[in-house]
Protein backbone atom coordinates (compact mmCIF):
# COMPACT_ATOMS: atom_id res chain seq x y z
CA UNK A 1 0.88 -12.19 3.25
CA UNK A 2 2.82 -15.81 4.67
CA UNK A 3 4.55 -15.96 7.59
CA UNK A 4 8.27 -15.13 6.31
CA UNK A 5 11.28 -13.70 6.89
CA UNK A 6 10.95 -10.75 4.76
CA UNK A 7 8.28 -9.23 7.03
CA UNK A 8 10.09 -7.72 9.88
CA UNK A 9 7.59 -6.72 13.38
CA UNK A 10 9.79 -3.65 15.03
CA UNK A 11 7.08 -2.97 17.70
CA UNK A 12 2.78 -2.67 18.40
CA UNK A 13 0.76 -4.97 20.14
CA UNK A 14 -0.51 -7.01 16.82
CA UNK A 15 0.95 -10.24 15.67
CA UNK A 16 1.47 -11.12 11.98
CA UNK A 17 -1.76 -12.28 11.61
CA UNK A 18 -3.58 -9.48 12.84
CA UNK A 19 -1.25 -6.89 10.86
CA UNK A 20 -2.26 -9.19 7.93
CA UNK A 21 -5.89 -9.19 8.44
CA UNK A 22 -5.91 -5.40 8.77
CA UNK A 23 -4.20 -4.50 5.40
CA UNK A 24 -6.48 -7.18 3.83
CA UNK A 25 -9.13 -5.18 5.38
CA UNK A 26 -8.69 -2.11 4.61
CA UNK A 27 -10.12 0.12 1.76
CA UNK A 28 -8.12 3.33 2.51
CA UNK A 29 -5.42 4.33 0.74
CA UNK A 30 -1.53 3.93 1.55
CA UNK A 31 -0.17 7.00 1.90
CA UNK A 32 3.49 6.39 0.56
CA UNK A 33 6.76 8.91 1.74
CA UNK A 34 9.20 8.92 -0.66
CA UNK A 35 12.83 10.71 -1.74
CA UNK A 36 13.68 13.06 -3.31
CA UNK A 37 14.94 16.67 -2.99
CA UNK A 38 12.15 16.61 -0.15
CA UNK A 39 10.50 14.04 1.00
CA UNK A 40 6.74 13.73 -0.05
CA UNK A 41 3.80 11.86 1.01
CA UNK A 42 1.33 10.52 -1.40
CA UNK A 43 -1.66 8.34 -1.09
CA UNK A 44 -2.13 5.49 -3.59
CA UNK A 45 -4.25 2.07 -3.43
CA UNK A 46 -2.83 -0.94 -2.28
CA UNK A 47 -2.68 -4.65 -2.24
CA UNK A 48 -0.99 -6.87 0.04
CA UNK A 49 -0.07 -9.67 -1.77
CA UNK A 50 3.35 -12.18 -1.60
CA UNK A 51 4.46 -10.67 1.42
CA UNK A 52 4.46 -7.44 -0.17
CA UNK A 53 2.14 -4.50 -0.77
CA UNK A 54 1.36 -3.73 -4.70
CA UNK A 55 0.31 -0.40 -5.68
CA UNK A 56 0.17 1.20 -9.16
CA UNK A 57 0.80 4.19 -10.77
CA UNK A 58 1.38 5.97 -14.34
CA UNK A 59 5.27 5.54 -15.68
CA UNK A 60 6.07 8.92 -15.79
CA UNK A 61 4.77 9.95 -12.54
CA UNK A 62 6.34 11.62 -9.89
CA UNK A 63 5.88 9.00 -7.45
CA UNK A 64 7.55 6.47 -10.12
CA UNK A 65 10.44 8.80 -10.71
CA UNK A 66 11.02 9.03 -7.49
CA UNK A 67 10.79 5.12 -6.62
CA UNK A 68 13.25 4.78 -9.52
CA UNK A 69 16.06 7.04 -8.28
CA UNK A 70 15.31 5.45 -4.55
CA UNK A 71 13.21 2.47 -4.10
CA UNK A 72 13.45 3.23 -0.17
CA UNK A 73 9.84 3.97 1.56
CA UNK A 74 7.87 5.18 4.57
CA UNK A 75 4.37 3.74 4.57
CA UNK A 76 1.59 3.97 6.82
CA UNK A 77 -2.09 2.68 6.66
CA UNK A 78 -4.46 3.77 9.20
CA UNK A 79 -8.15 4.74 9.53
CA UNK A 80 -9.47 8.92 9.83
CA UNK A 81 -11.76 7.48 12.20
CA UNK A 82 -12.28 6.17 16.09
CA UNK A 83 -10.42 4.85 17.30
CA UNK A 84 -7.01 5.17 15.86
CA UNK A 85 -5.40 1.84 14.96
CA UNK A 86 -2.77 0.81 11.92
CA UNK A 87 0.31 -0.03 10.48
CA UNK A 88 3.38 1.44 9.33
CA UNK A 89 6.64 1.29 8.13
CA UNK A 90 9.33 1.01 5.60
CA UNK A 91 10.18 -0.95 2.99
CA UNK A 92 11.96 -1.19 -0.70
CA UNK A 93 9.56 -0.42 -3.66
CA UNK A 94 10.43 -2.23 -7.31
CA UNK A 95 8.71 -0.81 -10.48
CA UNK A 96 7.59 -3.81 -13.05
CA UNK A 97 6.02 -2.75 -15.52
CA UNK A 98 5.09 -6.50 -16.86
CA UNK A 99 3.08 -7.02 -13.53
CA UNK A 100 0.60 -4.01 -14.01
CA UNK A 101 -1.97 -5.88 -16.17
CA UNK A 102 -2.22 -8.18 -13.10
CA UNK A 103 -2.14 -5.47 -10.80
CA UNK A 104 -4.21 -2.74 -11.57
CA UNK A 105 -7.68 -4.55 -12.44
CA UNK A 106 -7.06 -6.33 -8.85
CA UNK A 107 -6.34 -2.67 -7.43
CA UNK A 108 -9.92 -1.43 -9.33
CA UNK A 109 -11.83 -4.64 -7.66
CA UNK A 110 -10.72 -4.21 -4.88
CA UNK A 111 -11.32 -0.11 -4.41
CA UNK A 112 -14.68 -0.09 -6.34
CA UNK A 113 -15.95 -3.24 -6.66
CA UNK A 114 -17.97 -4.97 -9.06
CA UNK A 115 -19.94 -2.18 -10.33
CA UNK A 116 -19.04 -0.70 -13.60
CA UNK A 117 -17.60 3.37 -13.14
CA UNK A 118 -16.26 5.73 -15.19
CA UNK A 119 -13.47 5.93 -12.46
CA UNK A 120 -12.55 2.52 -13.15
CA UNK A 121 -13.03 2.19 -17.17
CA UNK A 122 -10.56 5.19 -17.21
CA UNK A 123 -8.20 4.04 -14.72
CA UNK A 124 -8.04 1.05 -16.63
CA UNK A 125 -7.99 2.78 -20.49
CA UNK A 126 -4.53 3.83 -19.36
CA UNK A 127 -3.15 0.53 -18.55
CA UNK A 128 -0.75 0.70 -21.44
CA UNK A 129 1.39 3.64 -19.50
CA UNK A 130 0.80 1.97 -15.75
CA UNK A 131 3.82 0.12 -13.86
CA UNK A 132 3.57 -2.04 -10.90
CA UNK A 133 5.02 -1.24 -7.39
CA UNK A 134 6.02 -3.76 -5.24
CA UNK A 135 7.00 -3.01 -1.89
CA UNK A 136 8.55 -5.35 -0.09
CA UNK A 137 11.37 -6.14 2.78
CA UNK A 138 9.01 -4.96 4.74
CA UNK A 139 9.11 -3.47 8.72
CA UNK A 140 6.12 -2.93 10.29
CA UNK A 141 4.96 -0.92 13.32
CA UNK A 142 0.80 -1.23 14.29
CA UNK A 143 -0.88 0.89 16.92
CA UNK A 144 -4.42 0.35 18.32
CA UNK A 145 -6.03 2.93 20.68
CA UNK A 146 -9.35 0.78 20.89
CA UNK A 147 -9.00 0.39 24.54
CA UNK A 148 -8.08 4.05 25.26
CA UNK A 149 -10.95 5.42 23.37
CA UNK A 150 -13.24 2.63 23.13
CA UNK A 151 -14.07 0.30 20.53
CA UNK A 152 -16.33 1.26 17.88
């Protein structure tokens, strides 16, 4: 992501540049709150990208019907292990479905690597039915608990 505008920090002790460097980092999935009759919590794979964070997902999907009633999201990336440290926040989520062929075989790179799998050839055999998130107008919140429980 580019210093911009459209990236707002509300609070934590990292600068853009170290938010930045963290979600570049990081091979753990968002985990992405959205509306609805109640609000639910899913956990997709990202890419931040344009000052925005890409993620894809099947057409019909819950998580896409739900983005296309209310494009309003809770995000939050963050590790299961010491010590705690991330980034969360909020943002507004666009479905394109033009921009999945670009997306998804960056998303399978990124979260598998080189290596052929069956996870990936199937992810990718249903390209045809995948659309594009893009999450942007973004405000972020990081933590980091390295000094309270030591760096690991």
């Amino acid at each position: 992501m580019s210093p911009d505008r459209t990236v707002t920090i509300r609070s934590g002790p990292w600068e853009r540049a170290r938010i930045d460097s963290f979600l570049g980092q990081a091979l753990i999935p968002i985990r992405l709150a959205t509306n609805g009759t109640y609000p639910i919590v899913q956990s997709v794979w990202f890419l931040p990208d344009d000052d925005a964070l890409w993620c894809a997902t099947q057409t019909d999907s819950v998580l896409a019907r739900r983005l296309r009633a209310d494009g309003r999201c809770g995000f939050e990336v963050s590790a299961d292990t010491r010590p705690y440290r991330g980034v969360r926040g909020t943002g507004h989520a666009t479905l394109i479905r033009e921009e999945a062929e670009r997306v998804l075989p960056l998303l399978v790179q990124r979260y598998l690597g080189d290596e052929p799998s069956s996870l990936g050839d199937w992810l990718m055999s249903r390209l045809d039915n995948e659309v594009a998130i893009r999450i942007d107008r973004l405000t972020v919140t990081s933590w980091d608990f390295s000094e309270r429980m030591g760096a690991s």
